[in-house]
Each structure stands twice: as C-alpha cells, then as structure tokens.
Protein backbone atom coordinates (compact mmCIF):
# COMPACT_ATOMS: atom_id res chain seq x y z
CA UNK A 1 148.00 -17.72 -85.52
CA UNK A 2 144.95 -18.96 -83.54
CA UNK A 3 142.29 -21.90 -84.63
CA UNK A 4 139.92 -19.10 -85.63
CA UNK A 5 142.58 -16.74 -87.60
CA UNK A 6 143.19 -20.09 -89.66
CA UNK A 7 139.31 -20.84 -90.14
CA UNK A 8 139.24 -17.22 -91.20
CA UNK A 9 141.99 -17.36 -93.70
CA UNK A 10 140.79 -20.51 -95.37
CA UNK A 11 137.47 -19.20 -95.50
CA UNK A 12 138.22 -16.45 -97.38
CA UNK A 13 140.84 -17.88 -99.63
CA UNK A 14 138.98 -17.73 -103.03
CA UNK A 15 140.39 -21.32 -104.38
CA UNK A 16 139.05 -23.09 -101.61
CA UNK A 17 135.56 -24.39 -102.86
CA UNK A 18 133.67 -26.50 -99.55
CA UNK A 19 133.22 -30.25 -100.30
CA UNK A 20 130.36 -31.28 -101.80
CA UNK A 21 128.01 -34.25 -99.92
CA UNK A 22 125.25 -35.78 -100.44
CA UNK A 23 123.10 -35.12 -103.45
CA UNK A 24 124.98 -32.30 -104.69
CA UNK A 25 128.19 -34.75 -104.46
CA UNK A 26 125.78 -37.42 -106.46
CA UNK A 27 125.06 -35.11 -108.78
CA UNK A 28 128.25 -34.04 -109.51
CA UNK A 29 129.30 -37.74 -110.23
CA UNK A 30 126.41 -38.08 -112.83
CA UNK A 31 127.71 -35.31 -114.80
CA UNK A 32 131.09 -37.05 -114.90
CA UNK A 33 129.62 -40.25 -115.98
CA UNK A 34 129.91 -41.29 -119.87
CA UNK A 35 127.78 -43.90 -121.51
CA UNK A 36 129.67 -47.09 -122.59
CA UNK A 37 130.45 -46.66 -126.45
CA UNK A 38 129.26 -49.70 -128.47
CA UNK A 39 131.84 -52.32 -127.98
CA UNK A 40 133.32 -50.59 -124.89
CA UNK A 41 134.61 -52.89 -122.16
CA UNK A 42 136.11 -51.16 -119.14
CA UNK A 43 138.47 -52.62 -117.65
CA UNK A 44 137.24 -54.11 -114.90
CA UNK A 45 134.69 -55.85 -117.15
CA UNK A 46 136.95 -58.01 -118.56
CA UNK A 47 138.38 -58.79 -115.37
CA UNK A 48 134.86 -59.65 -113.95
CA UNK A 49 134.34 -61.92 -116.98
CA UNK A 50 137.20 -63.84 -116.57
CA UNK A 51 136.88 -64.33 -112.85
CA UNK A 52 133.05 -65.86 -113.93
CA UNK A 53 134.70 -68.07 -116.43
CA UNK A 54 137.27 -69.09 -114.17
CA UNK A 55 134.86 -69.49 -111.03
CA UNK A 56 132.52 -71.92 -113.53
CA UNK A 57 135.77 -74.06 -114.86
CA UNK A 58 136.30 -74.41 -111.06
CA UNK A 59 133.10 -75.76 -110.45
CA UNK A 60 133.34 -78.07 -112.94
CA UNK A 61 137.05 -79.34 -111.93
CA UNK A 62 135.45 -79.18 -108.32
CA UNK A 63 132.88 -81.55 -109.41
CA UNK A 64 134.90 -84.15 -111.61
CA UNK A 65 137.71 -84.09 -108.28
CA UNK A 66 134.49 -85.40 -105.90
CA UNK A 67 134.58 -82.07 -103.66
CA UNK A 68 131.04 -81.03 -103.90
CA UNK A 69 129.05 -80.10 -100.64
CA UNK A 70 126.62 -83.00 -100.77
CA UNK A 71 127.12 -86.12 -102.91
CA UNK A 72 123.79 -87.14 -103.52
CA UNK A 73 122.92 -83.54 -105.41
CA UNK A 74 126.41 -82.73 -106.72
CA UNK A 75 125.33 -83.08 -110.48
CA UNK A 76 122.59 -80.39 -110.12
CA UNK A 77 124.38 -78.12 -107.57
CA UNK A 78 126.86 -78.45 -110.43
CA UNK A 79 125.07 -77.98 -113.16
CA UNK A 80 123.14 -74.56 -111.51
CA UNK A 81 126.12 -72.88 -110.47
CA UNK A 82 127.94 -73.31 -113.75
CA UNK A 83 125.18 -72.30 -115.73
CA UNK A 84 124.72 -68.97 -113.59
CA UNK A 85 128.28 -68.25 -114.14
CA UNK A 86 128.24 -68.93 -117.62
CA UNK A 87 125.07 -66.51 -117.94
CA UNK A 88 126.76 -63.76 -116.18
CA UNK A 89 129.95 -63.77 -118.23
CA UNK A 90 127.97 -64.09 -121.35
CA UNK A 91 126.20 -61.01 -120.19
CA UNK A 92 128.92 -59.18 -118.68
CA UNK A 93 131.03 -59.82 -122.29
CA UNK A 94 128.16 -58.36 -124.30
CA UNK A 95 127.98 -55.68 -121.48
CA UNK A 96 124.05 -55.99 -119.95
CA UNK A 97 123.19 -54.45 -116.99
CA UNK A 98 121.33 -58.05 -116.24
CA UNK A 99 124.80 -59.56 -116.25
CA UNK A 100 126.87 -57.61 -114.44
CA UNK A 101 124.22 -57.54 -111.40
CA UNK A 102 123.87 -61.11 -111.37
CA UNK A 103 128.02 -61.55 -111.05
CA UNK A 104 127.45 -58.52 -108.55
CA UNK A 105 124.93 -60.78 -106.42
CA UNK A 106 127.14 -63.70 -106.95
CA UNK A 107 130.61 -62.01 -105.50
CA UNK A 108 128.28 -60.34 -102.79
CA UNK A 109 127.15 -64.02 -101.76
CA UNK A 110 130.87 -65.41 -102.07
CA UNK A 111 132.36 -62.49 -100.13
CA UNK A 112 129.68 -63.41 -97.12
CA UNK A 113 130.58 -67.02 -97.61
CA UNK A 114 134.13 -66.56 -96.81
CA UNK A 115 133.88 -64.29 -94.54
CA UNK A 116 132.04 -66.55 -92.42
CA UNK A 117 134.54 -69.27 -93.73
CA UNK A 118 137.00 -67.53 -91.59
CA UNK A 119 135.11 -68.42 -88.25
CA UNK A 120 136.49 -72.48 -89.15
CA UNK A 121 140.03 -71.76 -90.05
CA UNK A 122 142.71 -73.05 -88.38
CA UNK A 123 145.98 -71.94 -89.99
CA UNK A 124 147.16 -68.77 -89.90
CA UNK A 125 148.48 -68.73 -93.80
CA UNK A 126 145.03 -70.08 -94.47
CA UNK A 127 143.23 -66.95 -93.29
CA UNK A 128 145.48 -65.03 -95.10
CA UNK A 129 144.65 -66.65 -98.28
CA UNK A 130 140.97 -66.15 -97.27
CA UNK A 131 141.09 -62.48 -96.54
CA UNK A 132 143.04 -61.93 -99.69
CA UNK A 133 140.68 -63.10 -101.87
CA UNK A 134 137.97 -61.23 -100.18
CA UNK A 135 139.79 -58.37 -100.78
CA UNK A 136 140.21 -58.88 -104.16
CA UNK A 137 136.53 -60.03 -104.86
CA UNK A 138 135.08 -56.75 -102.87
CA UNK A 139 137.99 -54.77 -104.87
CA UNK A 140 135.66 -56.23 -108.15
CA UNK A 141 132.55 -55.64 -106.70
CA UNK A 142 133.23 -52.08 -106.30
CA UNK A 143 134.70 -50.95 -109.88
CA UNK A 144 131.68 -52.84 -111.10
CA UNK A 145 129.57 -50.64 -109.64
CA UNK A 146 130.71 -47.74 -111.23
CA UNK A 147 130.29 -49.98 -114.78
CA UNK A 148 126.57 -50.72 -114.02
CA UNK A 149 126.49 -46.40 -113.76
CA UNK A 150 127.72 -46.65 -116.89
CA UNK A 151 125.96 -49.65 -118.85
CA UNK A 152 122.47 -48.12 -116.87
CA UNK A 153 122.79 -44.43 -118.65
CA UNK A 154 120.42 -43.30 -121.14
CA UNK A 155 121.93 -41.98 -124.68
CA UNK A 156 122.57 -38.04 -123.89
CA UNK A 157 121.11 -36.21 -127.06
C-alpha cells in the first residue's frame, strides 16, 4: 500500500480524531483542570515546600560555615535570602498563588545560576552533580506550573 492509500485509510478511520494545537489544545486543558479543594496539597507542593525549607536551612548552615559570596555583606545577603525562602514555603504550605510564583522565580534564577556554573567546572563528576540538580529543579518548576493552574482557578458554580 502506497503513502497516499495509508493517508487515505487513516483519514477515514472514524476513531482517529486529529490532534488538537494551539488554543483549542489550551482549551481542552482548562476543562480538565480542577480547583484545589480547601486543604489540598498536590504533590509536588509539598515537595516544593520542602526544597524552600531545605534551600533556607542551607543558607543558614552556608552562613555559620563562612561560605558566603562576599564577607563584608554576608549577614544581610543571609538574612534576605532566608527570609524569601521562608516566605515562599509559608505561602506555598498555605497554597497562594503569591508563593508558589515567588519559589517559581527563585528555581528559575537558580537553574540560570548553575547553568552558567557549569562554564567553571572542572571535574567531570562535578558537572554531573550540577546537571542533575538542574534537572531536578526544572523537573519542580514544571509540575508547579500546572499547581499555579490550579491554585489561579475561579470557584466553578
């Protein structure tokens, strides 16, 4: 059977529906979308949350070992980052949209920040580490987006 016989045959087959792009493929993913229920935390919300806690107890280990960027503005460098991460998984834990697009800004910005950390490594187990944890931190970033979807919905009546 030719290319065209084929093309004819799955064209006509009644089961085979074309694939939806665009808006009509947005819209199609609205529909599917459900509000959170009250107290609802997705998965990937709790992960989020405790990768902000754990990023902010970093910080502060980071700072009490003496391996801050600059020295002479440690304590505030400190003190801002924490406090960003702590308002995030506060948020993000009593599921606001305000949260979970700050932690969204924040992974964006670490994701760029080792990505261009990869330009300065030197070992090869090193970069693997790196890209890892990229992967893993865009993995995040991308179920949260589908969370903000839900946590932006109105009530359906």
């Amino acid at each position: 059977m030719g290319r065209r016989a084929r093309q004819r045959a799955a064209d006509s087959t009644p089961t085979a529906q074309p694939r939806l792009r665009g808006e009509a493929a947005n819209e199609v993913t609205r529909a599917e979308l459900q509000p959170l229920a009250p107290g609802e935390r997705p998965t990937a919300l709790v992960v989020a949350t405790a990768v902000a806690l754990l990023m902010a107890a970093g910080n502060l280990i980071a700072a009490v070992a003496g391996a801050t960027p600059d020295s002479r503005n440690a304590a505030q460098y400190t003190v801002v980052t924490t406090a960003l991460l702590l308002g995030a998984a506060i948020g993000m834990w009593q599921a606001r949209y305000w949260g979970v697009l700050g932690f969204e800004a924040i992974l964006g910005f670490q994701i760029i920040v080792l990505a261009l950390a990869l330009i300065r490594v030197e070992k090869w187990w090193v970069a693997l580490i790196v890209i890892g944890v990229i992967a893993l931190l865009g993995w995040l970033f991308w179920k949260l987006v589908r969370v903000m979807a839900r946590l932006q919905m109105p009530e359906r009546r």
